[in-house]
PDB file of N, CA and C in Angstrom:
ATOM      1  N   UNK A   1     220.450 -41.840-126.312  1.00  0.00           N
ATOM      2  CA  UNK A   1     220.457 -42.031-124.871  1.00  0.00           C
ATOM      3  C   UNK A   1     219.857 -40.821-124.171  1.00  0.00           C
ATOM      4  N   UNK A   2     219.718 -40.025-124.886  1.00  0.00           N
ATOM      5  CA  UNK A   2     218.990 -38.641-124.140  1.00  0.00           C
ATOM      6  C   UNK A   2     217.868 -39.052-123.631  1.00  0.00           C
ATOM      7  N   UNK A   3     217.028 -39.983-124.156  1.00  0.00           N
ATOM      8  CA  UNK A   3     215.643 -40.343-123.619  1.00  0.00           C
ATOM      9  C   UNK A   3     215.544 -40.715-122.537  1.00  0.00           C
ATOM     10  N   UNK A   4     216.341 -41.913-122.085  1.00  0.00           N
ATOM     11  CA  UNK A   4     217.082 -42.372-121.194  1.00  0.00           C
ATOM     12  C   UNK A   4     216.427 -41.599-119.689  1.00  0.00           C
ATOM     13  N   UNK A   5     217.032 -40.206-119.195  1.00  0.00           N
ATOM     14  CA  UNK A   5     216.836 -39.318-118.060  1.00  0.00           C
ATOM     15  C   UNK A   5     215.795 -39.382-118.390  1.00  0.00           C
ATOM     16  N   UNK A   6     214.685 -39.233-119.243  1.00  0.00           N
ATOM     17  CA  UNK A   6     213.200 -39.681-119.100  1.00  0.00           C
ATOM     18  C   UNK A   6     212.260 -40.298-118.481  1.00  0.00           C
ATOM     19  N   UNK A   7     212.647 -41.418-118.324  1.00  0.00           N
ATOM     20  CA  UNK A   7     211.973 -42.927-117.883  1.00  0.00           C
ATOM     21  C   UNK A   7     212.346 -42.491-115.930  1.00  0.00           C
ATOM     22  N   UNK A   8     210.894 -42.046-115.973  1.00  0.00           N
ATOM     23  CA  UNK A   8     210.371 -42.179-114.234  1.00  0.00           C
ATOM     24  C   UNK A   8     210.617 -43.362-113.451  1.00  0.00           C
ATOM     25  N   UNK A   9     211.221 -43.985-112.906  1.00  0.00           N
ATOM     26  CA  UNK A   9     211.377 -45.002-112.298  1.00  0.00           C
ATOM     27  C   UNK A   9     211.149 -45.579-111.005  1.00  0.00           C
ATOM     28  N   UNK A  10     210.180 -44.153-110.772  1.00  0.00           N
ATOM     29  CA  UNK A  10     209.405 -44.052-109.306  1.00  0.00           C
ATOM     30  C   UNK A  10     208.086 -44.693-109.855  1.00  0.00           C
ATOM     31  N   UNK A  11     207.624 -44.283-111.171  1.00  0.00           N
ATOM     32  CA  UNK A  11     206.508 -44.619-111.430  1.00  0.00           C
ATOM     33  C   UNK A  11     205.570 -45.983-110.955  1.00  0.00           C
ATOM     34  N   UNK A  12     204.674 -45.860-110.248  1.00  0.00           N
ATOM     35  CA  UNK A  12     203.737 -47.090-109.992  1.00  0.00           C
ATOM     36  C   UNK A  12     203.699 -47.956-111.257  1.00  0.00           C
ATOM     37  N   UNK A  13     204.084 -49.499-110.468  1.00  0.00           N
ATOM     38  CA  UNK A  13     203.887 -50.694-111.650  1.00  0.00           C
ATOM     39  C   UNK A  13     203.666 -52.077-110.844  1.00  0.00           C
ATOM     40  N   UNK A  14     202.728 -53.007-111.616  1.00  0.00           N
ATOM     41  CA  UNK A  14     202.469 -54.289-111.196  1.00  0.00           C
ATOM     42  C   UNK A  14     203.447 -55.149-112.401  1.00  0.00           C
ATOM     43  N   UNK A  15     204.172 -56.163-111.458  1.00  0.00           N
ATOM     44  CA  UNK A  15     204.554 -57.052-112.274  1.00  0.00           C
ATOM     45  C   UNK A  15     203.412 -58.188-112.332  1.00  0.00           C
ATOM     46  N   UNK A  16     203.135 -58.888-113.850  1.00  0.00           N
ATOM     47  CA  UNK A  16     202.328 -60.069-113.602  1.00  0.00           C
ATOM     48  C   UNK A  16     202.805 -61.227-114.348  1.00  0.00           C
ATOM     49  N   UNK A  17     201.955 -62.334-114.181  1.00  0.00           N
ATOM     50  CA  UNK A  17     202.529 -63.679-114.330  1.00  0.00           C
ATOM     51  C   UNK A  17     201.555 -64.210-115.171  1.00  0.00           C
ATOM     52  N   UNK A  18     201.896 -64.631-116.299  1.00  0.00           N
ATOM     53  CA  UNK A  18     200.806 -65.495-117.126  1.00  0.00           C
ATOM     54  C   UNK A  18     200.732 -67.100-116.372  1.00  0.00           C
ATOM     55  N   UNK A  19     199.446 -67.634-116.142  1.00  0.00           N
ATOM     56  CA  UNK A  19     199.488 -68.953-115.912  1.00  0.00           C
ATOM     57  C   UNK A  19     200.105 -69.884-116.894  1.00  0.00           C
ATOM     58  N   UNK A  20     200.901 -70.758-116.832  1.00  0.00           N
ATOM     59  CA  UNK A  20     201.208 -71.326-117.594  1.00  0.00           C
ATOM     60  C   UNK A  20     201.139 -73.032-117.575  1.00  0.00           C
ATOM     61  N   UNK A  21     201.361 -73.696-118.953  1.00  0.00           N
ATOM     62  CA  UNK A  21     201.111 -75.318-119.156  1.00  0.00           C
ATOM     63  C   UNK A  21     202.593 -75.482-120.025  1.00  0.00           C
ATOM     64  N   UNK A  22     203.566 -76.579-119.058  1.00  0.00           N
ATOM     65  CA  UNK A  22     204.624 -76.603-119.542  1.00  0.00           C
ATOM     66  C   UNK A  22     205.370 -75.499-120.534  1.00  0.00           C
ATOM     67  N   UNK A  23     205.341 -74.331-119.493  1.00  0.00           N
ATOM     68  CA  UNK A  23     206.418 -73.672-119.718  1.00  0.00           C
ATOM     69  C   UNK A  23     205.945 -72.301-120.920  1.00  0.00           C
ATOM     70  N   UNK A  24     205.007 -72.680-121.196  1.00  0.00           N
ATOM     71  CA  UNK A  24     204.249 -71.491-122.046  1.00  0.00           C
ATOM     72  C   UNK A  24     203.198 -71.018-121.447  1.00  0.00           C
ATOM     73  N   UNK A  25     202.268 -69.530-121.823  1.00  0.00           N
ATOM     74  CA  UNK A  25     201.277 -69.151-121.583  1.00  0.00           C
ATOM     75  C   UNK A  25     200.210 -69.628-121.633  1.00  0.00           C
ATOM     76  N   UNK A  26     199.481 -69.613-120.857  1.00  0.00           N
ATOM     77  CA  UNK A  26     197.873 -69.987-121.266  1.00  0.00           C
ATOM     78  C   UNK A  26     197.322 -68.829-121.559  1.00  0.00           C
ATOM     79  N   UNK A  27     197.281 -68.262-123.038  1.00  0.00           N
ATOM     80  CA  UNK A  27     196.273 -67.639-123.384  1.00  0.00           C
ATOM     81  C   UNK A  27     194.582 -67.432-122.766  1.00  0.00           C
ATOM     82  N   UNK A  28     194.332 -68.327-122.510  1.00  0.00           N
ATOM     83  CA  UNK A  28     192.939 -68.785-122.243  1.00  0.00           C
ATOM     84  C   UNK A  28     192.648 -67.906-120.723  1.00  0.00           C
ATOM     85  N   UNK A  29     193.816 -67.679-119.844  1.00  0.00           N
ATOM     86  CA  UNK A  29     193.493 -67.232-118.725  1.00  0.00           C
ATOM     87  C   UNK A  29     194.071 -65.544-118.591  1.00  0.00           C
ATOM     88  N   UNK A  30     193.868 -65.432-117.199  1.00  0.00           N
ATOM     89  CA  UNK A  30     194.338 -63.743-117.514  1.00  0.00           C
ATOM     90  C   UNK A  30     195.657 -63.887-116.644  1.00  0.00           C
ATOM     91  N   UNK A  31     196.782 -63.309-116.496  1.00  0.00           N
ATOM     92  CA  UNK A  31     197.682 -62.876-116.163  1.00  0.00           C
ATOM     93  C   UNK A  31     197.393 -62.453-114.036  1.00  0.00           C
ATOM     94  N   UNK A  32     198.292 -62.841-113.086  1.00  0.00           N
ATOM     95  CA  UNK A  32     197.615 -62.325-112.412  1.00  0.00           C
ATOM     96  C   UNK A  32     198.768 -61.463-111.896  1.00  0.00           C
ATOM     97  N   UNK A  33     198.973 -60.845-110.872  1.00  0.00           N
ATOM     98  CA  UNK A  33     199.605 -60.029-110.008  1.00  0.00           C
ATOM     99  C   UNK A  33     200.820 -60.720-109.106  1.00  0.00           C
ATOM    100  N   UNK A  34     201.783 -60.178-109.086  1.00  0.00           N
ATOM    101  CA  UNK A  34     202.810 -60.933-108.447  1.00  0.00           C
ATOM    102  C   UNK A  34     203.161 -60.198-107.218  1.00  0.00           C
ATOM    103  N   UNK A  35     203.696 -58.531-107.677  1.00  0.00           N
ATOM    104  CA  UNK A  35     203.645 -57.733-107.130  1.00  0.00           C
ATOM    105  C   UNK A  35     203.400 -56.330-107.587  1.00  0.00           C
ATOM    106  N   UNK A  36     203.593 -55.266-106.736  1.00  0.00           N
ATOM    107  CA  UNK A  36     203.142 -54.175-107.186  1.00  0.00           C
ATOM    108  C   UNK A  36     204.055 -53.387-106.348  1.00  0.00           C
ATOM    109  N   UNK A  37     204.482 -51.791-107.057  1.00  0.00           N
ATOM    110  CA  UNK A  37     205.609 -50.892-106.407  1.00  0.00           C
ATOM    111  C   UNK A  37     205.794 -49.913-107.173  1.00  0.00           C
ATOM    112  N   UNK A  38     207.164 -49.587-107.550  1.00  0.00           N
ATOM    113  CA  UNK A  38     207.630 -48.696-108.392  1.00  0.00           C
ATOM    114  C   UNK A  38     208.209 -49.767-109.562  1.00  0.00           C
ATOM    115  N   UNK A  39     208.485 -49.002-110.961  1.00  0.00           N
ATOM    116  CA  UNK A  39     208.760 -49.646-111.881  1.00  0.00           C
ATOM    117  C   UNK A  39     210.552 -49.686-112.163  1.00  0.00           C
ATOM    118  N   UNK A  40     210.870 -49.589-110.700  1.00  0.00           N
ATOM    119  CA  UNK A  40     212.556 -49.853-110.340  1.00  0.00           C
ATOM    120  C   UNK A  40     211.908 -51.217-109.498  1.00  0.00           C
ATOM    121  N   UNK A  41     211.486 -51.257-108.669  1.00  0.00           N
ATOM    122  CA  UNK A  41     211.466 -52.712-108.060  1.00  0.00           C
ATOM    123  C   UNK A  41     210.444 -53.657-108.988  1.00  0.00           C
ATOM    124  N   UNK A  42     209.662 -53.304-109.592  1.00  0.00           N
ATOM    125  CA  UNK A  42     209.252 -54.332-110.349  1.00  0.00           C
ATOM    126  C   UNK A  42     209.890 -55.338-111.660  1.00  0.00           C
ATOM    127  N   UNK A  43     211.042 -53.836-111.979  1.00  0.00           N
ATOM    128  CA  UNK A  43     212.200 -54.713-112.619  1.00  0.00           C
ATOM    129  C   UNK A  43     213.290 -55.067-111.796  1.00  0.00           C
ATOM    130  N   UNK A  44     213.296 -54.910-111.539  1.00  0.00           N
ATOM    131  CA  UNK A  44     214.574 -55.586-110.077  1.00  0.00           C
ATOM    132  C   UNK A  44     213.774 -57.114-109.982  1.00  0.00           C
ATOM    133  N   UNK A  45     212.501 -57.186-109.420  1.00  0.00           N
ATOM    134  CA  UNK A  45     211.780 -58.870-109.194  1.00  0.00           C
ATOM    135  C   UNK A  45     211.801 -59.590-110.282  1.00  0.00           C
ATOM    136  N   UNK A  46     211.646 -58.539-111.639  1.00  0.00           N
ATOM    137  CA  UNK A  46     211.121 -59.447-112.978  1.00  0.00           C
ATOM    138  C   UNK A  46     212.939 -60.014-113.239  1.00  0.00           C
ATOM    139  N   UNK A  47     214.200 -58.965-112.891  1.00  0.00           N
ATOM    140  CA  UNK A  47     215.194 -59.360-113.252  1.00  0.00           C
ATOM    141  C   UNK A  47     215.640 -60.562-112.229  1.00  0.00           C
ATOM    142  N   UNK A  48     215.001 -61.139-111.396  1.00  0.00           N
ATOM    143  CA  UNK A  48     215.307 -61.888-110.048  1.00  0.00           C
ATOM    144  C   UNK A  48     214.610 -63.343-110.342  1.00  0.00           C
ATOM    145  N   UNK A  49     213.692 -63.552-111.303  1.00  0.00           N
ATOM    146  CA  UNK A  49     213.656 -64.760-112.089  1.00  0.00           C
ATOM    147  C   UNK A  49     213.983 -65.440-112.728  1.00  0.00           C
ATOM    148  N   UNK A  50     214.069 -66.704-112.769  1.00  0.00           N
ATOM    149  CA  UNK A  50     215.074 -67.533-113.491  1.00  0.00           C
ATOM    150  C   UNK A  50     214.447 -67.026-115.118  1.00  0.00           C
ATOM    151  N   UNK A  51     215.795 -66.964-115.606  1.00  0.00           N
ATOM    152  CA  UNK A  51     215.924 -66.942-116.993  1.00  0.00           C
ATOM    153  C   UNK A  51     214.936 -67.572-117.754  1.00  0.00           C
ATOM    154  N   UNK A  52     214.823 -68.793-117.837  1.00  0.00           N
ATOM    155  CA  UNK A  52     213.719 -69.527-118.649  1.00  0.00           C
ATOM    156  C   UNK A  52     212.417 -69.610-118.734  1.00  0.00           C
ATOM    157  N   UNK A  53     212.101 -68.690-117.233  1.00  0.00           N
ATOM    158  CA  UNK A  53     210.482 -68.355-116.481  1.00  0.00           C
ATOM    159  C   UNK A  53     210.228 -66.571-117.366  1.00  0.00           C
ATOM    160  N   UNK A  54     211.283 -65.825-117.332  1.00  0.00           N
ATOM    161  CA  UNK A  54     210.538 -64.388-117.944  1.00  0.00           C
ATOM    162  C   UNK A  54     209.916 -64.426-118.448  1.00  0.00           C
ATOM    163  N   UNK A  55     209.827 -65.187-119.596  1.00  0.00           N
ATOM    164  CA  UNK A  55     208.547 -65.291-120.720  1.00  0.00           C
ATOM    165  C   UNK A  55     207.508 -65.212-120.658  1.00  0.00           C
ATOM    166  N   UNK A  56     207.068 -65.606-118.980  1.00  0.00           N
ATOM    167  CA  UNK A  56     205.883 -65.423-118.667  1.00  0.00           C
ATOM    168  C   UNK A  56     205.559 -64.266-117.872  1.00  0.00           C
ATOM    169  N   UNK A  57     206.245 -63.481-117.560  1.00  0.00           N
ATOM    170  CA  UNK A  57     205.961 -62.026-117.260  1.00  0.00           C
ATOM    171  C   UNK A  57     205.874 -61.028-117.962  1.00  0.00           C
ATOM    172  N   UNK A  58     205.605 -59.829-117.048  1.00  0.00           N
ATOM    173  CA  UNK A  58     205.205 -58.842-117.620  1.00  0.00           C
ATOM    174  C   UNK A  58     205.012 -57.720-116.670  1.00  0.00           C
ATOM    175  N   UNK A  59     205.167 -56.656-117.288  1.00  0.00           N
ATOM    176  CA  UNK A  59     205.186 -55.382-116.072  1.00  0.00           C
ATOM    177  C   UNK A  59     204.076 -54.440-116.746  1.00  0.00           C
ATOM    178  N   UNK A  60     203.053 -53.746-115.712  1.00  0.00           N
ATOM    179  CA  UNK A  60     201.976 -52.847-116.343  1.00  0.00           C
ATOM    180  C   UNK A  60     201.784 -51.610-115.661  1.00  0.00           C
ATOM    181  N   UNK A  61     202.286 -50.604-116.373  1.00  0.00           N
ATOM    182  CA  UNK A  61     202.597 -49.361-115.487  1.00  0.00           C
ATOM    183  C   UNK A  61     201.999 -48.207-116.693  1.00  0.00           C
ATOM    184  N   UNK A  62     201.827 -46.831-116.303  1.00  0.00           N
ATOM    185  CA  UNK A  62     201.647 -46.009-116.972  1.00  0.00           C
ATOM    186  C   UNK A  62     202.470 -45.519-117.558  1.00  0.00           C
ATOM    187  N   UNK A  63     201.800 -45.517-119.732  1.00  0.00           N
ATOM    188  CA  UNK A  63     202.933 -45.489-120.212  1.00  0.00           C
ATOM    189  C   UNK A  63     203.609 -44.473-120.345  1.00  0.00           C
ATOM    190  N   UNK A  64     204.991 -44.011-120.826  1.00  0.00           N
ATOM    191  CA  UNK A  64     206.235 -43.023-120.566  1.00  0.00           C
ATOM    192  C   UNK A  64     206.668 -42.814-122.130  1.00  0.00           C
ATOM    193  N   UNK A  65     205.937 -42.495-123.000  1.00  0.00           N
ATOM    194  CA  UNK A  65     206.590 -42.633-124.368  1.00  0.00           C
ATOM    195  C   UNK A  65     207.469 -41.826-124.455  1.00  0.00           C
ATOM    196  N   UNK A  66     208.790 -42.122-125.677  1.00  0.00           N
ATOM    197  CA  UNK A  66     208.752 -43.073-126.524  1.00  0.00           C
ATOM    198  C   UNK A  66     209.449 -44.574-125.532  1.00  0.00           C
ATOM    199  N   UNK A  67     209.870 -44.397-124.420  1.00  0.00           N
ATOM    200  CA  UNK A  67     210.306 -45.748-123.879  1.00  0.00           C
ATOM    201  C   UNK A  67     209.499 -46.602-123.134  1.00  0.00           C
ATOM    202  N   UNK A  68     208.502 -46.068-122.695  1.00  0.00           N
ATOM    203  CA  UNK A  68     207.880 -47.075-121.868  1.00  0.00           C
ATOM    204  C   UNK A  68     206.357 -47.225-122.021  1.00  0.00           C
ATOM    205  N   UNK A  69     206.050 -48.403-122.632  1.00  0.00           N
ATOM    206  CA  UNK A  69     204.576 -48.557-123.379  1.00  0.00           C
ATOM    207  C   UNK A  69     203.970 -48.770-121.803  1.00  0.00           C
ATOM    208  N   UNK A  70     202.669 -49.208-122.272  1.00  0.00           N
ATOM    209  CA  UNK A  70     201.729 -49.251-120.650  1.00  0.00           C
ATOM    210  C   UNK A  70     201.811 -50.702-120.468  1.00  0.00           C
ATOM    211  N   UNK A  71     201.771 -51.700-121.038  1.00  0.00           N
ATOM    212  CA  UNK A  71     202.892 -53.451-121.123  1.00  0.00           C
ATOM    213  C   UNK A  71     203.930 -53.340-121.564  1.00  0.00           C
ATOM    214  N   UNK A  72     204.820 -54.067-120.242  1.00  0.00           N
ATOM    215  CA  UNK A  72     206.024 -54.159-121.346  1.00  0.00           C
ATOM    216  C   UNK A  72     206.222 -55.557-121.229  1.00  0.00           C
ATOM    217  N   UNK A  73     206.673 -56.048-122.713  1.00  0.00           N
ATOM    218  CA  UNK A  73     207.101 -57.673-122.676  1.00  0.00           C
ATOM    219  C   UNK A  73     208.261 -57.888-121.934  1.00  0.00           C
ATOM    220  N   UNK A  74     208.977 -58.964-121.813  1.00  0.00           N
ATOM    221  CA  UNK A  74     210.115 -59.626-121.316  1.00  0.00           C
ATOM    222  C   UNK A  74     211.477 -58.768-121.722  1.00  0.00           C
ATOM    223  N   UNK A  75     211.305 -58.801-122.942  1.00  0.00           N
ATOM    224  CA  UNK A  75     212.514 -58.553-124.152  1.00  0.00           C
ATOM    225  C   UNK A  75     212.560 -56.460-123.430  1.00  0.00           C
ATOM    226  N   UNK A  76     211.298 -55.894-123.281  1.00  0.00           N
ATOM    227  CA  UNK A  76     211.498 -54.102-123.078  1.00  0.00           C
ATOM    228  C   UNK A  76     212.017 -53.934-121.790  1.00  0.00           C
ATOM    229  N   UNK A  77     211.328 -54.814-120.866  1.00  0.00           N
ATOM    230  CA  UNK A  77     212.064 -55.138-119.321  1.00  0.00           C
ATOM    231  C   UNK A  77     213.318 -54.952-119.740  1.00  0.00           C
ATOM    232  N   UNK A  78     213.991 -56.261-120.421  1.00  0.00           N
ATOM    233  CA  UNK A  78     215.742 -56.132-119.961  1.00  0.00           C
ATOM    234  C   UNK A  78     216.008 -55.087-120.513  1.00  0.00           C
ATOM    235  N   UNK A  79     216.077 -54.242-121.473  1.00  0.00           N
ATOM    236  CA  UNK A  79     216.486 -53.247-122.446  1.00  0.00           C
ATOM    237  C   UNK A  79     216.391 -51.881-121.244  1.00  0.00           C
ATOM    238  N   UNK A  80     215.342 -51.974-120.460  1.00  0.00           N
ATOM    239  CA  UNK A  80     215.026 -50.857-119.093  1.00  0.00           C
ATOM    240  C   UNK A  80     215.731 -50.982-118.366  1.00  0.00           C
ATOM    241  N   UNK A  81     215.930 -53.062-117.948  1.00  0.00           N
ATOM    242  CA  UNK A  81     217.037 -53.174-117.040  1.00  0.00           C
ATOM    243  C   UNK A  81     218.639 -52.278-117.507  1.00  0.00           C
ATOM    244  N   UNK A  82     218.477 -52.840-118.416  1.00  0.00           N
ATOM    245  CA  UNK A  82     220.100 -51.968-119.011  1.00  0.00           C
ATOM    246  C   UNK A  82     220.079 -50.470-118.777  1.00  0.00           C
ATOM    247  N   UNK A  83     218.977 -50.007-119.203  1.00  0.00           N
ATOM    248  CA  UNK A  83     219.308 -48.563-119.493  1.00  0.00           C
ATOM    249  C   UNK A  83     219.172 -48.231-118.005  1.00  0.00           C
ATOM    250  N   UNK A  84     218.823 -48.951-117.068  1.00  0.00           N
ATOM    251  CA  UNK A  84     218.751 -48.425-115.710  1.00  0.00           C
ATOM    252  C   UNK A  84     220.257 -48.234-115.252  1.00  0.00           C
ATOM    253  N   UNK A  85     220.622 -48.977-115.719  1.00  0.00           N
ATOM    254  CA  UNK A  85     222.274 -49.221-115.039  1.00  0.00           C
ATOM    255  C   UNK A  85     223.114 -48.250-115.346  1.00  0.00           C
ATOM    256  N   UNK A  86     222.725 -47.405-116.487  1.00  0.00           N
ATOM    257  CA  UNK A  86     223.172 -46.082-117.284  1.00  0.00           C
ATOM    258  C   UNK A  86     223.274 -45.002-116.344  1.00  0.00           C
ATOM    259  N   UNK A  87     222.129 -45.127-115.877  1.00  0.00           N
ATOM    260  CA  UNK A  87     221.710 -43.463-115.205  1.00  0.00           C
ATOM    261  C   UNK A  87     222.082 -43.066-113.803  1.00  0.00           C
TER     262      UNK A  87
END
């Protein structure tokens, strides 16, 4: 958990949205922009979607290693959400 106080959470981030066809990605297209802020409100919006829709998001911010790649999938979101609640 030391890493934890690490993770900038001011840091500039776009959340985005894969287009999707019943409920999955369309590969085929690009992802577009939902919103854009700090990477505290962009998980706050991504956590403000229905459950069954995350899959198709995604947050793209500059990355913070070892916790925060420059994409993060669905699954690194909540794990941020959590560790946010820590600090």
């Amino acid at each position: 958990m030391g890493d934890a106080s690490k993770v900038d959470f001011s840091a500039l981030a776009v959340l985005q949205k894969w287009p999707s066809l019943g409920n999955q990605r369309r590969l085929d297209r690009e992802p577009y922009q939902v919103s854009e802020g700090t990477l505290d409100a962009c998980i706050s919006a991504f956590m403000a979607k229905p459950a069954p829709t995350r899959h198709l998001y995604e947050i793209r911010t500059a990355a913070q290693p070892p916790l925060v790649t420059d994409i993060l999938s669905p699954e690194h979101v909540i794990e941020l959400s959590r560790l946010r609640e820590f600090l």
